[in-house]
PDB file of N, CA and C in Angstrom:
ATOM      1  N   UNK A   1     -36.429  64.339 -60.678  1.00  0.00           N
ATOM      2  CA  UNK A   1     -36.926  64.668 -61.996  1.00  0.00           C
ATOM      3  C   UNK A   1     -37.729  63.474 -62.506  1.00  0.00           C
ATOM      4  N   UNK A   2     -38.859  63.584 -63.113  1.00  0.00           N
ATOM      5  CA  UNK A   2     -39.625  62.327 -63.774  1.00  0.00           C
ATOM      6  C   UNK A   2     -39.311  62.026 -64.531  1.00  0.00           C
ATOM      7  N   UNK A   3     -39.658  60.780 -65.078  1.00  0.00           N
ATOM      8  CA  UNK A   3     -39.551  60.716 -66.971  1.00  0.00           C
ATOM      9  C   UNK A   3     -40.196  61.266 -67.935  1.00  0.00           C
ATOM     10  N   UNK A   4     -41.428  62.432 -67.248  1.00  0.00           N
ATOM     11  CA  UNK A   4     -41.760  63.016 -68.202  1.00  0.00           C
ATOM     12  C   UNK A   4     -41.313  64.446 -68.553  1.00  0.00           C
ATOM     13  N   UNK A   5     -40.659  64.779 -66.937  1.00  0.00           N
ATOM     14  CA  UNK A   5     -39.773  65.824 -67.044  1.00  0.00           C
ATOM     15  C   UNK A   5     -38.618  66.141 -67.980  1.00  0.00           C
ATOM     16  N   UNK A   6     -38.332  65.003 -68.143  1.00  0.00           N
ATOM     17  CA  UNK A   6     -36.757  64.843 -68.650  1.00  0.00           C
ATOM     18  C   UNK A   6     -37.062  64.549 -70.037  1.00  0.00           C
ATOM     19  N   UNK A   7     -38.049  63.818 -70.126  1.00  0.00           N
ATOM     20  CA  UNK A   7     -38.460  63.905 -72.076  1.00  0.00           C
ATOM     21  C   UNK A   7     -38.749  65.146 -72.445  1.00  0.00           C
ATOM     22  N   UNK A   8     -39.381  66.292 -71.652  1.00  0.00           N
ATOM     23  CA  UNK A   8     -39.636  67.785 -71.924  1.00  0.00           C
ATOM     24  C   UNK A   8     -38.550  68.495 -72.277  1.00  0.00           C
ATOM     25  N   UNK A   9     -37.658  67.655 -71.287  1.00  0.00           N
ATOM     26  CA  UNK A   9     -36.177  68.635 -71.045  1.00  0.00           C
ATOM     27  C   UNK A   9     -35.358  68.668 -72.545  1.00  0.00           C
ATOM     28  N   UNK A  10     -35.831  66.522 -72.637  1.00  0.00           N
ATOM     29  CA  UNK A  10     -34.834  66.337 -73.953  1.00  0.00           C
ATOM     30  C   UNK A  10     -35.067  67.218 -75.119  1.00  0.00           C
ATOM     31  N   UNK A  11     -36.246  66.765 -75.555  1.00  0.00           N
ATOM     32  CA  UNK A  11     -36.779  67.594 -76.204  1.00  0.00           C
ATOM     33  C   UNK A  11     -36.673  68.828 -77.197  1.00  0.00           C
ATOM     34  N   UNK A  12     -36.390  69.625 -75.882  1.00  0.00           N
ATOM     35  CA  UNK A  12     -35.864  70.901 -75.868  1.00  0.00           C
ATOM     36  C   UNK A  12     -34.780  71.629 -76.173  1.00  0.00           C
ATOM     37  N   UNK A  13     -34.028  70.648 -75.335  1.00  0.00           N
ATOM     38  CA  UNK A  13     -32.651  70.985 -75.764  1.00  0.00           C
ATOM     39  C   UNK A  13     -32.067  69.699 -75.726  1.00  0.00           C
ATOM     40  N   UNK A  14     -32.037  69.475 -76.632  1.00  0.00           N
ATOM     41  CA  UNK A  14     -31.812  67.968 -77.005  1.00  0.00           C
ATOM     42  C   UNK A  14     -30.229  67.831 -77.573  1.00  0.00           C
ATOM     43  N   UNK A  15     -30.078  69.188 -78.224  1.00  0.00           N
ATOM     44  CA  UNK A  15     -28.590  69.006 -78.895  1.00  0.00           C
ATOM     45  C   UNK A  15     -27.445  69.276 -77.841  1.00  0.00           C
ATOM     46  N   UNK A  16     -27.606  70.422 -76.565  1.00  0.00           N
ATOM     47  CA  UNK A  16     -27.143  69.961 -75.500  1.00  0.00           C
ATOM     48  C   UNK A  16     -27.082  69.243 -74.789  1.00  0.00           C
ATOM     49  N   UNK A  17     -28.057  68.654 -74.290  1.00  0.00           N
ATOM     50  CA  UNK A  17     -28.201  67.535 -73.235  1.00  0.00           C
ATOM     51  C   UNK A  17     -27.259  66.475 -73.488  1.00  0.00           C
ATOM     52  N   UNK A  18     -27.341  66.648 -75.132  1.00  0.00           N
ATOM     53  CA  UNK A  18     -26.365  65.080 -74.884  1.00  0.00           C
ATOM     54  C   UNK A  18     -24.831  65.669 -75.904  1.00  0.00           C
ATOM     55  N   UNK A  19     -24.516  66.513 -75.512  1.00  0.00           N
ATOM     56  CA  UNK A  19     -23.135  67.302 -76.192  1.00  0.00           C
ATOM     57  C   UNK A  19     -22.170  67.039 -75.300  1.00  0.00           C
ATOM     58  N   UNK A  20     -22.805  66.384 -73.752  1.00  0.00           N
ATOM     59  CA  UNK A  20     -21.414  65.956 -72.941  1.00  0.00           C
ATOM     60  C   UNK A  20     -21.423  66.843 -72.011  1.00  0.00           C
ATOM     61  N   UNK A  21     -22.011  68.471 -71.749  1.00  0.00           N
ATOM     62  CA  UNK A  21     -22.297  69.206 -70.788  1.00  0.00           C
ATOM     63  C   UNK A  21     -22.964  68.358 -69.483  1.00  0.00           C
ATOM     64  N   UNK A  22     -23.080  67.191 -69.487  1.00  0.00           N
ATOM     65  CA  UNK A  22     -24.188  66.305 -67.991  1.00  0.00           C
ATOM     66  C   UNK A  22     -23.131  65.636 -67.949  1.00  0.00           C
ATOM     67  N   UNK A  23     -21.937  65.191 -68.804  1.00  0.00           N
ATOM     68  CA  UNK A  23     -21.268  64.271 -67.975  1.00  0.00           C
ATOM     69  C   UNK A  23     -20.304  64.433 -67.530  1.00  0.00           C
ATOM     70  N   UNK A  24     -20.234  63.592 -66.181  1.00  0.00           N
ATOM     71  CA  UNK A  24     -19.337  63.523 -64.662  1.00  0.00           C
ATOM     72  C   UNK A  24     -18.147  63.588 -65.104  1.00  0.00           C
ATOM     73  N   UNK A  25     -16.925  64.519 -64.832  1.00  0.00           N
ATOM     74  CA  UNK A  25     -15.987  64.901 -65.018  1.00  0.00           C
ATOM     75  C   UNK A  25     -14.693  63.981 -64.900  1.00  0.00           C
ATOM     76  N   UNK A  26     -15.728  63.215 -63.710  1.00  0.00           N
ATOM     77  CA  UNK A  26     -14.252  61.489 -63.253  1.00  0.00           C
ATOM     78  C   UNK A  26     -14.427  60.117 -63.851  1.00  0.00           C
ATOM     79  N   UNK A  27     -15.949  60.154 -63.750  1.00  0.00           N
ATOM     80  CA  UNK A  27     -16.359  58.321 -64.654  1.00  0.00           C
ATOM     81  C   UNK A  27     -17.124  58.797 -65.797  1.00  0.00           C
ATOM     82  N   UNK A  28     -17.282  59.976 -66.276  1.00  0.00           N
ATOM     83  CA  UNK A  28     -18.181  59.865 -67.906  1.00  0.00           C
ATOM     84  C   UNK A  28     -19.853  59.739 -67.513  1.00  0.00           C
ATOM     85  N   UNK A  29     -20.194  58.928 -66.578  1.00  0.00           N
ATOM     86  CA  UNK A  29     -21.708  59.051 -66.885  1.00  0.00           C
ATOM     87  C   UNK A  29     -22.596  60.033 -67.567  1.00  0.00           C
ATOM     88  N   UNK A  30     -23.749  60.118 -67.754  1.00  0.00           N
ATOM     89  CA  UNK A  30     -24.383  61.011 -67.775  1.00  0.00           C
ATOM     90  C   UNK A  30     -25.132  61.560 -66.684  1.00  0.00           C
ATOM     91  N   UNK A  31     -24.694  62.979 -65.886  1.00  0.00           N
ATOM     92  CA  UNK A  31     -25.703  63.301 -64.463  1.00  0.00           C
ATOM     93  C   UNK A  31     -26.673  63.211 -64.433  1.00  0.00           C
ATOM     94  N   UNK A  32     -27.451  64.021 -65.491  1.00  0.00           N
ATOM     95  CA  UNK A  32     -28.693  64.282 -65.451  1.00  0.00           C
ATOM     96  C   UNK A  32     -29.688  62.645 -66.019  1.00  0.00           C
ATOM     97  N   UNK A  33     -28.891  61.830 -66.831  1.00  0.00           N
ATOM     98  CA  UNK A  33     -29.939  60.327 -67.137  1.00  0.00           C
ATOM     99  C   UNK A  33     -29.952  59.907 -65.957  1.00  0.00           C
ATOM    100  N   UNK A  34     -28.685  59.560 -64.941  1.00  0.00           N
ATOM    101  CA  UNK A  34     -29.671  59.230 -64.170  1.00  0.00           C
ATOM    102  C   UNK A  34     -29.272  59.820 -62.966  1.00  0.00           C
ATOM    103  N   UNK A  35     -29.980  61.099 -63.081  1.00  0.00           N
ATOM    104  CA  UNK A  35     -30.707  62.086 -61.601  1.00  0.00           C
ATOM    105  C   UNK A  35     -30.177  62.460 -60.861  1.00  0.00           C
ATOM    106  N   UNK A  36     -28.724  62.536 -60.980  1.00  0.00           N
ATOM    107  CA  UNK A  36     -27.834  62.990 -60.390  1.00  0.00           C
ATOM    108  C   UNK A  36     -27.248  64.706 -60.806  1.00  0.00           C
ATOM    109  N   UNK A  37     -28.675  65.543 -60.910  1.00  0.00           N
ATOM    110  CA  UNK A  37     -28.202  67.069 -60.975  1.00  0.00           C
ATOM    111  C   UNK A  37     -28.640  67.436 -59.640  1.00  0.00           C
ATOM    112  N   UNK A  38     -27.627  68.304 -59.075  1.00  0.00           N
ATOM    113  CA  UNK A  38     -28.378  68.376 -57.569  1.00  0.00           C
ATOM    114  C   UNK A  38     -26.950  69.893 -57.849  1.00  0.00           C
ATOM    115  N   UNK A  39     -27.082  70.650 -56.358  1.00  0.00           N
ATOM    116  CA  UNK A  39     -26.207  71.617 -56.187  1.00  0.00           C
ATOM    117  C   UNK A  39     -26.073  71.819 -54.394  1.00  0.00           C
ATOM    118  N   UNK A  40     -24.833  71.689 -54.460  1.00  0.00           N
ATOM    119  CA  UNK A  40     -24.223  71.556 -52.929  1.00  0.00           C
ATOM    120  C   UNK A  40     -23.378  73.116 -52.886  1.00  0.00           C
ATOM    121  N   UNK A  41     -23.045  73.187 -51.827  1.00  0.00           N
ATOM    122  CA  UNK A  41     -22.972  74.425 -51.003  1.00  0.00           C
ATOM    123  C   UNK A  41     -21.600  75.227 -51.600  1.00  0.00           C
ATOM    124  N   UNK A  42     -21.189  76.142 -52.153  1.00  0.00           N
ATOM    125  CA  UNK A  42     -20.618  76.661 -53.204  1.00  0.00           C
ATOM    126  C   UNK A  42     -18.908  76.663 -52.172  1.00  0.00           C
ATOM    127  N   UNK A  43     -18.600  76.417 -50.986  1.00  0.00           N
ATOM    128  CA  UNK A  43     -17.039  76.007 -50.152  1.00  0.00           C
ATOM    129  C   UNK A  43     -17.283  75.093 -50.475  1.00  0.00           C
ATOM    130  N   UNK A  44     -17.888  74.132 -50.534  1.00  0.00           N
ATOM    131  CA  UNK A  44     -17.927  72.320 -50.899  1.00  0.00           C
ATOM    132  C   UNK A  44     -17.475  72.377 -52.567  1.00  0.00           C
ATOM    133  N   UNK A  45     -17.726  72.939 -53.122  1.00  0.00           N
ATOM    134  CA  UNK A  45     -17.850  72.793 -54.454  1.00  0.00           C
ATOM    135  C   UNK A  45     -16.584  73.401 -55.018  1.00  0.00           C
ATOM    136  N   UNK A  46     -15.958  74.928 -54.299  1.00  0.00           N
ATOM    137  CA  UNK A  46     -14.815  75.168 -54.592  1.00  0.00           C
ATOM    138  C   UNK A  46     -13.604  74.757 -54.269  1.00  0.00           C
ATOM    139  N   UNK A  47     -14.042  74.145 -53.241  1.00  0.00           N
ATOM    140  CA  UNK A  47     -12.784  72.815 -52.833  1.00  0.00           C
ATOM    141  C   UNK A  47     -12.771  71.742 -53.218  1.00  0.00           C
ATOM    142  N   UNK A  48     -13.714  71.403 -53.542  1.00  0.00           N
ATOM    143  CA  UNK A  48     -13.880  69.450 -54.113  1.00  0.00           C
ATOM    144  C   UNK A  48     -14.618  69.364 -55.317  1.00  0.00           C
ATOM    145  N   UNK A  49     -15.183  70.260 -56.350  1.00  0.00           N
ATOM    146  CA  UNK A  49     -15.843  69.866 -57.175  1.00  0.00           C
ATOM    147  C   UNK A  49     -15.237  69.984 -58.704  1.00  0.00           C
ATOM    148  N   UNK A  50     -15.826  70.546 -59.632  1.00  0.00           N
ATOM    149  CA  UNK A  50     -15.103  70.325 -60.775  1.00  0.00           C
ATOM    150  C   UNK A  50     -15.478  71.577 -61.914  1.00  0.00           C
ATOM    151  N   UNK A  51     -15.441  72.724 -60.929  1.00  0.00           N
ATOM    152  CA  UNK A  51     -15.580  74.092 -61.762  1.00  0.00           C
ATOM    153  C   UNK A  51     -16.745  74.767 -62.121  1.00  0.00           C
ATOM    154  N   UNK A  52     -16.698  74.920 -63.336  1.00  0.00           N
ATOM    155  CA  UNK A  52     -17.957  74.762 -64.447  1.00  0.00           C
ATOM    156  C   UNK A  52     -18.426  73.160 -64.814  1.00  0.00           C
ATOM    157  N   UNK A  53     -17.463  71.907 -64.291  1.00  0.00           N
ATOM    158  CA  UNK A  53     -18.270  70.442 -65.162  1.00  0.00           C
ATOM    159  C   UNK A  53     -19.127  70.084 -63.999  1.00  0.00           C
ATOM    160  N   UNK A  54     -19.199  68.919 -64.169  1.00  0.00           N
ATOM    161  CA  UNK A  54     -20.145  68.447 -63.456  1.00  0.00           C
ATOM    162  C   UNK A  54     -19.481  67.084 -62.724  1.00  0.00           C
ATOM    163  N   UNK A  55     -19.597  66.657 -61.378  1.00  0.00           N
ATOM    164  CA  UNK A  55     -19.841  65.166 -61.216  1.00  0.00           C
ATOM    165  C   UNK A  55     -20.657  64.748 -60.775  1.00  0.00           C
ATOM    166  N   UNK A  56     -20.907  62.750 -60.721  1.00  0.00           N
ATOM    167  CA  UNK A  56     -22.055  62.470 -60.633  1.00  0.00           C
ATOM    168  C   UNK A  56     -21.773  62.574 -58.501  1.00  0.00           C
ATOM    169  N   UNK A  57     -22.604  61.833 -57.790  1.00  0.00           N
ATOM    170  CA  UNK A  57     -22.651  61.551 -56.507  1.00  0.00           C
ATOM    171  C   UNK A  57     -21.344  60.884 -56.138  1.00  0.00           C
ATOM    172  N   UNK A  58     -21.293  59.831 -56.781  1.00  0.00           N
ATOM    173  CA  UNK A  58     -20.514  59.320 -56.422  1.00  0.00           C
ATOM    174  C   UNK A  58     -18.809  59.728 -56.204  1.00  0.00           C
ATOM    175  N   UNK A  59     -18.590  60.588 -57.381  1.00  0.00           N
ATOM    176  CA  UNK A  59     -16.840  60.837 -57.457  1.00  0.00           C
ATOM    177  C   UNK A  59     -17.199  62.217 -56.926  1.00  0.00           C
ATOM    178  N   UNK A  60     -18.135  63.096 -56.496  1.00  0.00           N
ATOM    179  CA  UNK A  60     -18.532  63.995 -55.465  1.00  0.00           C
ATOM    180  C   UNK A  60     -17.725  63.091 -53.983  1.00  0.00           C
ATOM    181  N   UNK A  61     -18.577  62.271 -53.764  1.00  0.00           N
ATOM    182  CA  UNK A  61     -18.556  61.578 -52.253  1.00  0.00           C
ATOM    183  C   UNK A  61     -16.700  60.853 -52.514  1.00  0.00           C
ATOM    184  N   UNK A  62     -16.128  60.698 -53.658  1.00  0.00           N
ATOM    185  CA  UNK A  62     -14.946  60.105 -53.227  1.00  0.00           C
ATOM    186  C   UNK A  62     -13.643  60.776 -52.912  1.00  0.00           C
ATOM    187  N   UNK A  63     -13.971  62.564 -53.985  1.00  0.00           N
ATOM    188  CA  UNK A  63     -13.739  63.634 -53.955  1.00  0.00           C
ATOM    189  C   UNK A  63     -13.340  64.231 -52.662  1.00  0.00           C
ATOM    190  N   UNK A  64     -14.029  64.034 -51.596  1.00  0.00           N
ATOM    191  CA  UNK A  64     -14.350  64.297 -50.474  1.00  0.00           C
ATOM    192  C   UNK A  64     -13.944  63.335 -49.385  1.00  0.00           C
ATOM    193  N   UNK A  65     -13.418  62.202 -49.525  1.00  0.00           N
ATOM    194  CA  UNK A  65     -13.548  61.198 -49.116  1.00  0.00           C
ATOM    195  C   UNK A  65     -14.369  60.698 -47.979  1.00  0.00           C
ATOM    196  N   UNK A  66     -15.373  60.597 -48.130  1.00  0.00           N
ATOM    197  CA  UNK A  66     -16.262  61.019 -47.299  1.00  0.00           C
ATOM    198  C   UNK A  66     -18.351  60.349 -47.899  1.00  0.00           C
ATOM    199  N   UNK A  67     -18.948  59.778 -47.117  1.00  0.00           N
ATOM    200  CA  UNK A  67     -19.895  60.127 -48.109  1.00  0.00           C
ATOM    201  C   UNK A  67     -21.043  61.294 -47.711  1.00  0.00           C
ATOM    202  N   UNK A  68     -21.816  61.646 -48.674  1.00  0.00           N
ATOM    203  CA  UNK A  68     -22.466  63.140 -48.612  1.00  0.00           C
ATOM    204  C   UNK A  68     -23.614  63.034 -47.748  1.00  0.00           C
ATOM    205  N   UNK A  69     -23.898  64.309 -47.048  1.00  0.00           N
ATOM    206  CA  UNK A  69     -24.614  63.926 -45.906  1.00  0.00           C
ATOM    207  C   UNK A  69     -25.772  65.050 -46.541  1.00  0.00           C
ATOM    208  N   UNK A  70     -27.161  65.301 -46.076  1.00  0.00           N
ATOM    209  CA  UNK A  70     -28.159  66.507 -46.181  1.00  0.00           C
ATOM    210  C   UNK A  70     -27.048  67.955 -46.323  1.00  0.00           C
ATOM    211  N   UNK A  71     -26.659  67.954 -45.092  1.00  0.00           N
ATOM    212  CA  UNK A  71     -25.967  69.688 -44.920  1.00  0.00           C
ATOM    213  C   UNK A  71     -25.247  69.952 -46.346  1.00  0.00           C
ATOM    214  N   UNK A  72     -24.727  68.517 -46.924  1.00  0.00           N
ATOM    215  CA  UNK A  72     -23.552  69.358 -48.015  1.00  0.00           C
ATOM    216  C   UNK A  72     -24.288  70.213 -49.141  1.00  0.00           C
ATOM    217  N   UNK A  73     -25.845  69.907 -48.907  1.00  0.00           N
ATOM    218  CA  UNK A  73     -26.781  70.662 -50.465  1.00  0.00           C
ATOM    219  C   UNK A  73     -27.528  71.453 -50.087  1.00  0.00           C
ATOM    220  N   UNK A  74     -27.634  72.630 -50.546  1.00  0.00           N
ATOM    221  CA  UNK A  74     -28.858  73.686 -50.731  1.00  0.00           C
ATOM    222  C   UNK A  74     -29.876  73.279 -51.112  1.00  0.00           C
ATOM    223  N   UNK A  75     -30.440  74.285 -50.509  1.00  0.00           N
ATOM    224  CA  UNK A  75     -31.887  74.220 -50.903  1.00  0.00           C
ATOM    225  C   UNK A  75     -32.638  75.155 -51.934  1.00  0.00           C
ATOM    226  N   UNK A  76     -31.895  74.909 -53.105  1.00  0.00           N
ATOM    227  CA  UNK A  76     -32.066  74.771 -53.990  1.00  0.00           C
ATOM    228  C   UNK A  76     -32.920  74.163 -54.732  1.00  0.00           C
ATOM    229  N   UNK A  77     -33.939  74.607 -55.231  1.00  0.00           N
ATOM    230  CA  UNK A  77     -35.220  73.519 -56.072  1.00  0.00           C
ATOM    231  C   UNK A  77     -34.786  72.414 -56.469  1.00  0.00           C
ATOM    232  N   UNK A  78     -33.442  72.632 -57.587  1.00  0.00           N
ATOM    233  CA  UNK A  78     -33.159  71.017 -58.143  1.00  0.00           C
ATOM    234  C   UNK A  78     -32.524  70.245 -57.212  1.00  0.00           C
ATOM    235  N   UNK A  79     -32.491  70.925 -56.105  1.00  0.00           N
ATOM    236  CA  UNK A  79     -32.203  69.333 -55.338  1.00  0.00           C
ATOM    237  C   UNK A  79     -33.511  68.733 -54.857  1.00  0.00           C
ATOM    238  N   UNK A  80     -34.981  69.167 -55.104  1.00  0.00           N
ATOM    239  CA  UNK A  80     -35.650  68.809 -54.570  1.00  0.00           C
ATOM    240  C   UNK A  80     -36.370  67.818 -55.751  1.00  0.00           C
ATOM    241  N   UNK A  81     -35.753  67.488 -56.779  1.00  0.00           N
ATOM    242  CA  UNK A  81     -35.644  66.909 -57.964  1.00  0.00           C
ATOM    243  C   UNK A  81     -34.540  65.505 -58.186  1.00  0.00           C
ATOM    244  N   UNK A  82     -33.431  65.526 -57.178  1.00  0.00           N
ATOM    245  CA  UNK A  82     -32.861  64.302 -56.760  1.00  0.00           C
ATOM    246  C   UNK A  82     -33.046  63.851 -56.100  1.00  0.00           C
ATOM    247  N   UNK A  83     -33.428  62.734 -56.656  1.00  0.00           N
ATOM    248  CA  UNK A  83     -34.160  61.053 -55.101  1.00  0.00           C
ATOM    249  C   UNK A  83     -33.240  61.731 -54.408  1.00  0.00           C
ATOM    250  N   UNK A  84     -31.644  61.475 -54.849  1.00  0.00           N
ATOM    251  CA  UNK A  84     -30.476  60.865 -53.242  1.00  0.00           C
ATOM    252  C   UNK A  84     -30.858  61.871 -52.401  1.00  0.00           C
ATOM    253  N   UNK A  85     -30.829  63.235 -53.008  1.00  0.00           N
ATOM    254  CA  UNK A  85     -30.531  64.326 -51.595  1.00  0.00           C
ATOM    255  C   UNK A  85     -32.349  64.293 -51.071  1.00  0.00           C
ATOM    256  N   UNK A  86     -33.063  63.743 -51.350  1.00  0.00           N
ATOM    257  CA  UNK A  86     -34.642  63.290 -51.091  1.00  0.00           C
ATOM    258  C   UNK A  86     -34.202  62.184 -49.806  1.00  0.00           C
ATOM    259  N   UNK A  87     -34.050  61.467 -50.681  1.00  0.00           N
ATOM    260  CA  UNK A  87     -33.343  60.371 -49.224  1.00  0.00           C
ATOM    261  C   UNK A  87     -32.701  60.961 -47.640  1.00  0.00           C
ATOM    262  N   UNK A  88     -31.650  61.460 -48.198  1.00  0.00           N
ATOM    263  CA  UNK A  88     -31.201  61.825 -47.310  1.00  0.00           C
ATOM    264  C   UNK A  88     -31.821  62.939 -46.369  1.00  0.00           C
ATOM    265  N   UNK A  89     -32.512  63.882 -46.988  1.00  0.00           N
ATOM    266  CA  UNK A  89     -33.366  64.548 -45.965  1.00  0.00           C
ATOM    267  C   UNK A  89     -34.243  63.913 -45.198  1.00  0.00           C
ATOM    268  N   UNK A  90     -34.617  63.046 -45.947  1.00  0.00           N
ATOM    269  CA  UNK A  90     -35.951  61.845 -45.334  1.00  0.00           C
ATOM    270  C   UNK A  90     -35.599  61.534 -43.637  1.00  0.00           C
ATOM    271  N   UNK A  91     -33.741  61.639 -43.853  1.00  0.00           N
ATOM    272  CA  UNK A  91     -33.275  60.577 -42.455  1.00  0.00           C
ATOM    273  C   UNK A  91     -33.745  61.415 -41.442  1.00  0.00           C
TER     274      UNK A  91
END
């Protein structure tokens, strides 16, 4: 996502974005500030994830104990909107 994406986004819905719906269910961050909205494969998610909330990468990957590889995400547009899972396809 850019920074001009995400000022569009704020913007917009500005009274959600920051109502706590983006943040990570284990450390609080915010997902979406920094770029961590992505969507992994819906058995990954019903075994290790956090429902309807959200987490960021990281308590995903600790969740799992494990860290996240390409296969765990769809291909899904907004993952094509997170550097990490960008990275990782890159390999």
């Amino acid at each position: 996502m850019t920074d001009a994406d995400l000022d569009a986004y704020m913007d917009e819905h500005d009274d959600f974005y920051w109502s706590g719906a983006f943040d990570c269910d284990d450390c609080g961050i915010h997902t979406a500030e920094y770029g961590e909205y992505y969507m992994v494969h819906d058995e990954l998610w019903d075994k290790h994830g956090a429902g309807e909330g959200m987490l960021c990468l990281s308590c995903l990957a600790d969740r799992l104990n494990r860290e996240l590889t390409a296969h765990d995400f769809t291909h899904a547009p907004i993952n094509d909107m997170c550097e990490f899972v960008e990275r990782l396809r890159a390999v």
